[in-house]
Protein backbone atom coordinates (compact mmCIF):
# COMPACT_ATOMS: atom_id res chain seq x y z
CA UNK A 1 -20.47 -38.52 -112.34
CA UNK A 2 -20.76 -35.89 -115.25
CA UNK A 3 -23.44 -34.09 -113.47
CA UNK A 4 -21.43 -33.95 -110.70
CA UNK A 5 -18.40 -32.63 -112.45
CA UNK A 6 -21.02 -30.33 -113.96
CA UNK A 7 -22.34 -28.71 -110.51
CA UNK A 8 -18.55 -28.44 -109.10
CA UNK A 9 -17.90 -26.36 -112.55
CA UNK A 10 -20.83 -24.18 -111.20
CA UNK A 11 -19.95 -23.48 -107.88
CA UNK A 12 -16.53 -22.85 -109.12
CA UNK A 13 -17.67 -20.16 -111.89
CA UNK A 14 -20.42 -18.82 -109.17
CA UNK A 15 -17.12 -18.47 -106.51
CA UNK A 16 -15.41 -16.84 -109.62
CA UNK A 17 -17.97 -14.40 -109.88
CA UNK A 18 -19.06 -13.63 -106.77
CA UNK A 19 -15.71 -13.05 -105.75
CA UNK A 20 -15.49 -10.35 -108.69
CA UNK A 21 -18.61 -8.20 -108.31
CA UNK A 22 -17.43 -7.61 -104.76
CA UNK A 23 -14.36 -6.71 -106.08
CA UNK A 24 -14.34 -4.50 -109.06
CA UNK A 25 -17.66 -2.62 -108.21
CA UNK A 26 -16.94 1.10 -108.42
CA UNK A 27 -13.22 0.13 -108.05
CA UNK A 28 -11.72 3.34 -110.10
CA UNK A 29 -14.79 5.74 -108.06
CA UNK A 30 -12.12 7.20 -105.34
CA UNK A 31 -9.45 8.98 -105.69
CA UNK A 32 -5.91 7.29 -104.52
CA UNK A 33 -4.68 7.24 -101.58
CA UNK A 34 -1.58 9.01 -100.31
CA UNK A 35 1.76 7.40 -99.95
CA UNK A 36 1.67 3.42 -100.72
CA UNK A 37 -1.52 3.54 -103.49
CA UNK A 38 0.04 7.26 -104.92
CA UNK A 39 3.71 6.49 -104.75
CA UNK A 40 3.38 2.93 -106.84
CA UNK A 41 1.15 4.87 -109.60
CA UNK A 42 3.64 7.14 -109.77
CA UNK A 43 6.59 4.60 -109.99
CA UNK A 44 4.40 2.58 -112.72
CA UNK A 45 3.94 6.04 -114.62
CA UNK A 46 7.46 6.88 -114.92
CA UNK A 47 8.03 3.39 -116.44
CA UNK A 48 5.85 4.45 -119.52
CA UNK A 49 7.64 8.31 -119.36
CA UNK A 50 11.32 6.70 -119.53
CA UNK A 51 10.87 3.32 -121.29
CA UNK A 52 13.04 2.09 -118.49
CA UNK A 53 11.62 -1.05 -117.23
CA UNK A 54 14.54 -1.85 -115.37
CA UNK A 55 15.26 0.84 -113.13
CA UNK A 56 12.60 1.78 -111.04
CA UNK A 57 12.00 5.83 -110.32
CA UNK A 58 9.49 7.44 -108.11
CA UNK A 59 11.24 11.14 -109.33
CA UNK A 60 12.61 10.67 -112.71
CA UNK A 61 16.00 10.13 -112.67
CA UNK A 62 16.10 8.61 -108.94
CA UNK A 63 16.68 5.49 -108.56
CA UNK A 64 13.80 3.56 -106.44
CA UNK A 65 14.57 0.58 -104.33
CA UNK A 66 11.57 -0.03 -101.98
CA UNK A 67 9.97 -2.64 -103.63
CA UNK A 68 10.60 -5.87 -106.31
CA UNK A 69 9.22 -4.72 -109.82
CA UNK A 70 6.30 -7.27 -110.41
CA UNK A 71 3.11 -4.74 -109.20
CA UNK A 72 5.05 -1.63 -110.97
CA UNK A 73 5.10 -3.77 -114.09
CA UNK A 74 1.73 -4.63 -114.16
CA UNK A 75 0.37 -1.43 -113.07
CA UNK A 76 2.72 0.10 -116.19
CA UNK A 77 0.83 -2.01 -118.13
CA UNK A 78 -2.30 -0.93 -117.12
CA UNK A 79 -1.80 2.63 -117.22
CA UNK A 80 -0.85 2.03 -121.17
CA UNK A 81 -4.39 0.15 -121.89
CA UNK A 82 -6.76 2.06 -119.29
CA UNK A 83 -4.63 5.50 -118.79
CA UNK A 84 -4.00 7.42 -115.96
CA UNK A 85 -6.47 6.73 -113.37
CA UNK A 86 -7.51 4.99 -110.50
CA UNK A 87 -8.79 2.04 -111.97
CA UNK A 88 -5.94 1.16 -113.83
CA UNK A 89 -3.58 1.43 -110.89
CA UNK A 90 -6.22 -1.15 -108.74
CA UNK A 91 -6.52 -3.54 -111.48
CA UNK A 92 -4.25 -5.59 -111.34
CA UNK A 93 -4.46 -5.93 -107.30
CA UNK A 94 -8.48 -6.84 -108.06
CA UNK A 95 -7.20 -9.17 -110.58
CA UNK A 96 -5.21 -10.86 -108.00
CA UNK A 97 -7.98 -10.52 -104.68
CA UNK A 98 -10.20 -12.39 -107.26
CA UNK A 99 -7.30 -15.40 -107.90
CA UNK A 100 -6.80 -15.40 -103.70
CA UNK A 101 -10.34 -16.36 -103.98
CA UNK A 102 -10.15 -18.82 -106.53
CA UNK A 103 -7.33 -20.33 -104.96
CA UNK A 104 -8.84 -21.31 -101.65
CA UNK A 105 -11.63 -22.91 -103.47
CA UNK A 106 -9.25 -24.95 -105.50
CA UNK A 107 -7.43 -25.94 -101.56
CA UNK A 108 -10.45 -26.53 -100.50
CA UNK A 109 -11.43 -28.84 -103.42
CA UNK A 110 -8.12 -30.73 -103.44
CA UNK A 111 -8.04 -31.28 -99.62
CA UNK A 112 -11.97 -31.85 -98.85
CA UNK A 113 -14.79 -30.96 -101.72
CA UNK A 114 -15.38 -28.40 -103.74
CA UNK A 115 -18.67 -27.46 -101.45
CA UNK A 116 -16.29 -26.27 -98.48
CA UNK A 117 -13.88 -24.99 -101.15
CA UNK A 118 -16.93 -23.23 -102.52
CA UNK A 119 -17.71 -21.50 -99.03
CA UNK A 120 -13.83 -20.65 -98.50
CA UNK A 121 -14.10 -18.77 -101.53
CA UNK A 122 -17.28 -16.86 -100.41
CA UNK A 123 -15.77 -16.08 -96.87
CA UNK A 124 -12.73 -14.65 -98.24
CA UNK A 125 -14.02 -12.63 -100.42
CA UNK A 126 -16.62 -11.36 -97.92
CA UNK A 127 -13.72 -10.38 -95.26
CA UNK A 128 -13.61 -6.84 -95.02
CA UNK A 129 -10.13 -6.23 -94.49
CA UNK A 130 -9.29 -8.79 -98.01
CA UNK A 131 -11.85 -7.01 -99.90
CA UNK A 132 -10.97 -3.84 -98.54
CA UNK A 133 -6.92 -3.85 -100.18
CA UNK A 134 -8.12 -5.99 -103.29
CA UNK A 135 -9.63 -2.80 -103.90
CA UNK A 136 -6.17 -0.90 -103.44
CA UNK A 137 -3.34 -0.84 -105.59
CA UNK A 138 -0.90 -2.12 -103.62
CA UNK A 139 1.37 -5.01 -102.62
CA UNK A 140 -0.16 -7.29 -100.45
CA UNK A 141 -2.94 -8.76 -101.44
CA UNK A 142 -0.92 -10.22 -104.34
CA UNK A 143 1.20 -11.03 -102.39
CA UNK A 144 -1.62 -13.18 -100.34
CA UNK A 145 -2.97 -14.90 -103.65
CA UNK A 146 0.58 -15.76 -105.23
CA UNK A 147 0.80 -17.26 -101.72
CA UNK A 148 -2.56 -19.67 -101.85
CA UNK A 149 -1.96 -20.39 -105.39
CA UNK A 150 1.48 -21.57 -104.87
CA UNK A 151 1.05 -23.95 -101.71
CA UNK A 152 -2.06 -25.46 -103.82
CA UNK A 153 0.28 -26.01 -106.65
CA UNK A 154 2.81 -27.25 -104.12
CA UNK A 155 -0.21 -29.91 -102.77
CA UNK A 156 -0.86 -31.09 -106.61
CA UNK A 157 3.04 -31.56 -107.15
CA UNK A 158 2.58 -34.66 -104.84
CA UNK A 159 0.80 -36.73 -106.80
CA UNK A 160 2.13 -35.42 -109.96
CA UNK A 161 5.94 -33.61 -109.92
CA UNK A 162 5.25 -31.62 -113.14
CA UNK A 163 3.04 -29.23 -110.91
CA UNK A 164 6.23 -28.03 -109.43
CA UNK A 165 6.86 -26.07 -112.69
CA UNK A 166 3.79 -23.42 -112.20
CA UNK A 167 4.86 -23.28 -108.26
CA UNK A 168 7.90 -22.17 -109.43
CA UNK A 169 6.23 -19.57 -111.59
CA UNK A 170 3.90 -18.64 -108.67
CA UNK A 171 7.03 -18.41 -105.74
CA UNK A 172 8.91 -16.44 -108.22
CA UNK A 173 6.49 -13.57 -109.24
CA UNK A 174 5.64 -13.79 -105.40
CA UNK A 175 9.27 -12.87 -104.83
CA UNK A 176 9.48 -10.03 -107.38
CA UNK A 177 6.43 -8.64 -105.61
CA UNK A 178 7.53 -9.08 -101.77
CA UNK A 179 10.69 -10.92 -101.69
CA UNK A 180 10.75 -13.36 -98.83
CA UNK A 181 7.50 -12.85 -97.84
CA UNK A 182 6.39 -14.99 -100.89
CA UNK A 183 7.51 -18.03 -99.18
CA UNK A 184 4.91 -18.50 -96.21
CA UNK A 185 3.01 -20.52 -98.12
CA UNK A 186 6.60 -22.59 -99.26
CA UNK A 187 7.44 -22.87 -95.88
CA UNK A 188 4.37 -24.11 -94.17
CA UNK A 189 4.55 -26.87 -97.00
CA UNK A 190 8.08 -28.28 -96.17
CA UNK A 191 6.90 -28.35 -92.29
CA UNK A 192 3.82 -30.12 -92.99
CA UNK A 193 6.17 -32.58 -95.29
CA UNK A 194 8.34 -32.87 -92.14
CA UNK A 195 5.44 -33.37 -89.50
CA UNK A 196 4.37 -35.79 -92.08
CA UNK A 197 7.69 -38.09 -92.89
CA UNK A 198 7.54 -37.20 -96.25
CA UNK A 199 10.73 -35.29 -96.65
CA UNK A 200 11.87 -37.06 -100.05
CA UNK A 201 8.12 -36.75 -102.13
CA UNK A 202 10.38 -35.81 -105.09
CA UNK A 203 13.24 -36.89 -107.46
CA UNK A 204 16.27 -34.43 -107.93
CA UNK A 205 15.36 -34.19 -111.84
CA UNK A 206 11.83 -33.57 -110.63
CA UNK A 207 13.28 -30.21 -108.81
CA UNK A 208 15.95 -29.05 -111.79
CA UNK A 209 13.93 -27.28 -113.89
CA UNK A 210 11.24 -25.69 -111.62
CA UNK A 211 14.20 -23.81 -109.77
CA UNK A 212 15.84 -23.33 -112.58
CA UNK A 213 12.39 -21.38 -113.90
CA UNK A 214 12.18 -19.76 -110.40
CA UNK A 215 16.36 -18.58 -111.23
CA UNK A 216 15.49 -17.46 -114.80
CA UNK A 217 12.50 -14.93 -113.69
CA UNK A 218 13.73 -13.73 -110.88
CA UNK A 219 17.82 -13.35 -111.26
CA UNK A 220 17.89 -10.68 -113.83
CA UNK A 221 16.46 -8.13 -112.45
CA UNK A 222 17.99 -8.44 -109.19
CA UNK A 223 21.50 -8.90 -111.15
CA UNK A 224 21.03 -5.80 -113.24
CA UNK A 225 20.33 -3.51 -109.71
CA UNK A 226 23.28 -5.16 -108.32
CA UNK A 227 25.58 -4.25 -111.53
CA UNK A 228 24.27 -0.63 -111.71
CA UNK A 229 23.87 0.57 -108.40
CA UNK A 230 26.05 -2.30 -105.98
CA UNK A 231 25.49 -2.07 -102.35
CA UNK A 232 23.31 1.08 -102.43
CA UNK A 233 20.43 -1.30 -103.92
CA UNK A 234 20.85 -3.93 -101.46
CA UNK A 235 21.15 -2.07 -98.31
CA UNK A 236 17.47 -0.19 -99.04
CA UNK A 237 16.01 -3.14 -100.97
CA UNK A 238 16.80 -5.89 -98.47
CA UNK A 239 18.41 -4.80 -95.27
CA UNK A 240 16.07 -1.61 -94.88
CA UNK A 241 13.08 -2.65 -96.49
CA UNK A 242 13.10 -6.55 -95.00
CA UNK A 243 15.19 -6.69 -92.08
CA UNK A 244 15.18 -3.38 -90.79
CA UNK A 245 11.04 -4.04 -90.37
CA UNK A 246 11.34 -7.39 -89.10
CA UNK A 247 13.85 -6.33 -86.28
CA UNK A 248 13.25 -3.06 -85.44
CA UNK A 249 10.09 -0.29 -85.41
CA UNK A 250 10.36 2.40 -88.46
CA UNK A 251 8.74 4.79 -89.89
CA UNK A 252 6.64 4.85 -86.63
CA UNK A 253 5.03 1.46 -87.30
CA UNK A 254 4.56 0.39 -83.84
CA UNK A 255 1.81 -1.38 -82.29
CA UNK A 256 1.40 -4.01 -79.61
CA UNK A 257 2.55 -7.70 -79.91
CA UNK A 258 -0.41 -9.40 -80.41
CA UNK A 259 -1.81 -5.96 -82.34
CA UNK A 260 -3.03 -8.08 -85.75
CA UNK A 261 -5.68 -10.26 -83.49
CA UNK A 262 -7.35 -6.99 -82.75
CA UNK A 263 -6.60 -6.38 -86.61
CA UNK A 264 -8.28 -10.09 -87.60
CA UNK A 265 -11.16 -9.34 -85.57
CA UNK A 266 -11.73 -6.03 -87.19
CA UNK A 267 -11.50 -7.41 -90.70
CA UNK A 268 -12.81 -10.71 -90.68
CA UNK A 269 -16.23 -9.42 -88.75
CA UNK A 270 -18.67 -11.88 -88.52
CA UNK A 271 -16.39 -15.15 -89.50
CA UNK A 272 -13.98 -13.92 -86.54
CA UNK A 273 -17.32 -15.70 -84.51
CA UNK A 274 -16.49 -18.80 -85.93
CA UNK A 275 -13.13 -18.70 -86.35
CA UNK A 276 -12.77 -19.35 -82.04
CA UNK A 277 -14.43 -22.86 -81.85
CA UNK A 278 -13.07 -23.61 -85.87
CA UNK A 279 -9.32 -22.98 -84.14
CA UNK A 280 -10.56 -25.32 -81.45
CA UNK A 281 -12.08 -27.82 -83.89
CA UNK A 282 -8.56 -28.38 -85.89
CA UNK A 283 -6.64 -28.59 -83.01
CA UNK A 284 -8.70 -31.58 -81.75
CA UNK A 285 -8.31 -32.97 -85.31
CA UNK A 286 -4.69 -32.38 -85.56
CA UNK A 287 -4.41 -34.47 -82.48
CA UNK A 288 -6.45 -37.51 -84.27
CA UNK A 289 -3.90 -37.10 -87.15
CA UNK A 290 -6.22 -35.70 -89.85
CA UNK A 291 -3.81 -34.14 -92.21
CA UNK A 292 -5.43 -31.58 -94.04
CA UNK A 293 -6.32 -29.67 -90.72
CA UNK A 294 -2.52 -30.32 -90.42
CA UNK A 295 -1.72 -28.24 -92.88
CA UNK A 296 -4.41 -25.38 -93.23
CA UNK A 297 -3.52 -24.80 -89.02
CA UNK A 298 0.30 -24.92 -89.62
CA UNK A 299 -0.14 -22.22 -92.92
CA UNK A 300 -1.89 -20.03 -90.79
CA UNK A 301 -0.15 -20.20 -87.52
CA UNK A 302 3.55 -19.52 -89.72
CA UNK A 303 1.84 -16.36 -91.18
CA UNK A 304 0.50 -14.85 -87.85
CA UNK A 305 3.73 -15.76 -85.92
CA UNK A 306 5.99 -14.74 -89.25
CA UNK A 307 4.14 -11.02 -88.65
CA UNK A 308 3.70 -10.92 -84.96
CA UNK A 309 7.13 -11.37 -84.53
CA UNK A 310 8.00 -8.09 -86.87
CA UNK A 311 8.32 -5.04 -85.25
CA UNK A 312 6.95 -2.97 -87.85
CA UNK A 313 3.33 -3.27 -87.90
CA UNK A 314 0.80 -2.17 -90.48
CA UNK A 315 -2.66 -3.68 -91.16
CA UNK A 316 -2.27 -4.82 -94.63
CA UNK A 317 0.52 -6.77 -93.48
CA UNK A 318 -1.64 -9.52 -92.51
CA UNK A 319 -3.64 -10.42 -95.93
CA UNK A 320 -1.32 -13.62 -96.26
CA UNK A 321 -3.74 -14.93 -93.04
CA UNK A 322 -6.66 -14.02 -94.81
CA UNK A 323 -6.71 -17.71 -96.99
CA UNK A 324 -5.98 -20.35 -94.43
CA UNK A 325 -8.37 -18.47 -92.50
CA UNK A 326 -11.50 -18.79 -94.58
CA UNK A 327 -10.41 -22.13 -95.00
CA UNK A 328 -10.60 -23.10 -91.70
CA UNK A 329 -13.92 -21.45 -91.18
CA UNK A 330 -14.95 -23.04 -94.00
CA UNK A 331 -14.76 -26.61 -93.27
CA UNK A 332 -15.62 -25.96 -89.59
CA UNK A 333 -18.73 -24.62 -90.54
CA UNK A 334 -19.08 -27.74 -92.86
């Protein structure tokens, strides 16, 4: 037993590092890129040149309303320790392509073993389009990793309700970062408790304090842009930036309905080849009730739909799919 607990340790800490020498190699070596990468460093800068850590500015003294705070907080941060450069602006989105990774192995662990959870890491972390915006400092592959590492917390929390508390921390930095995308991982959850007939896993003192940890992080911020700046915030922060891209094209980010297949293809290379008969493979299970290909298929088939259906369509979009995907690869190829 202990040398077994020993060699899951290993492949854990091999995952771990694996994972980040992929990701941090040469990671400050190019220059930034224009708009997204550029505009957040610049956001994060003027943090540190007004000591306002409340009101977001991409020209000092304009107010900023595109995004929640979290990444321009943490890239602030950075900045301070590592200065201005291009390193310091990816950091923290390496920090957080290395946790995606870690947090599929940990899925994989709790649902199977730790050898498929293990090879989940490895694919993930070997997808080109993953690895490709860990190495960016921008939104969305935080977004993907707060994602994983709340629905695994959310998969503990049934056999032990005290788990709920560092969901709550995980959904609610997930919503500073990307507001309502943070919940695809939430969501696929509650349908797989539905599917599942367990809609009452959990007492109503068992749920009190995790939301009220979720309120506390996530309420004051949002209050003090609604007290300061009213409707003006919420009509760019949520209407423009969250519905507007849901139901209509902008900015002239069109593409095709079923665009991020071609885009999945692209990034996930040579796993896209298994990823066919693996889709194939769950289906068959789901049928014969097996519930952890329950859950892995319905995580990834809310994500693709939740972005297909969007009308505004950019490739980063999609790094939410990038986690149930290796998983499923994974344990096919298991």
């Amino acid at each position: 037993m202990k040398n077994e607990i020993k060699l899951e340790w290993l492949y854990l800490i091999t995952a771990v590092v694996f994972s980040s020498i992929f990701i941090f190699y040469k990671l400050g070596e190019n220059h930034l890129i224009e708009f997204d990468e550029g505009i957040y460093a610049l956001v994060a800068k003027n943090i540190l040149v007004t000591n306002n850590w409340f009101d977001l500015q991409w020209r000092v003294g304009s107010p900023w309303f595109d995004k929640g705070p979290l990444y321009l907080w943490l890239t602030a941060v950075s900045l301070k320790f590592f200065g201005l450069n291009a390193f310091a602006v990816r950091f923290w989105s390496a920090i957080f392509g290395v946790l995606g990774c870690l947090s599929v192995f940990l899925i994989g662990r709790k649902l199977y073993n730790y050898k498929i959870g293990f090879m989940a890491s490895v694919i993930l972390s070997s997808t080109l389009g993953y690895l490709n915006y860990a190495r960016l400092g921008m939104l969305d592959v935080p977004n993907a990793a707060l994602n994983s590492l709340s629905l695994y917390f959310l998969l503990v929390s049934l056999e032990n309700p005290i788990y709920l508390l560092p969901a709550a921390l995980t959904l609610a930095l997930g919503f500073l970062n990307r507001q309502f995308l943070a919940f695809l991982g939430l969501a696929a959850f509650l349908i797989f408790l539905i599917l599942e007939k367990k809609l009452k896993p959990y007492r109503l003192k068992d749920l009190l304090l995790p939301f009220l940890l979720f309120i506390t992080i996530t309420v004051p911020w949002h209050l003090a842009q609604t007290i300061r700046y009213g409707r003006d915030f919420w009509e760019v922060y949520i209407f423009h930036q969250t519905v507007s891209r849901f139901s209509q094209t902008i900015e002239g980010k069109y593409a095709p309905l079923f665009w991020y297949v071609t885009v999945a293809r692209t990034h996930f290379r040579i796993w896209f080849v298994a990823l066919l008969p693996a889709l194939a493979y769950f289906i068959y299970k789901i049928i014969k009730r097996n519930r952890g290909e329950t859950l892995l298929f319905i995580w990834a088939l809310l994500t693709f739909v939740a972005f297909t259906l969007a009308k505004s369509k950019l490739m980063w979009y999609i790094m939410p799919l990038y986690p149930p995907l290796s998983l499923i690869v994974a344990v096919f190829i298991y």
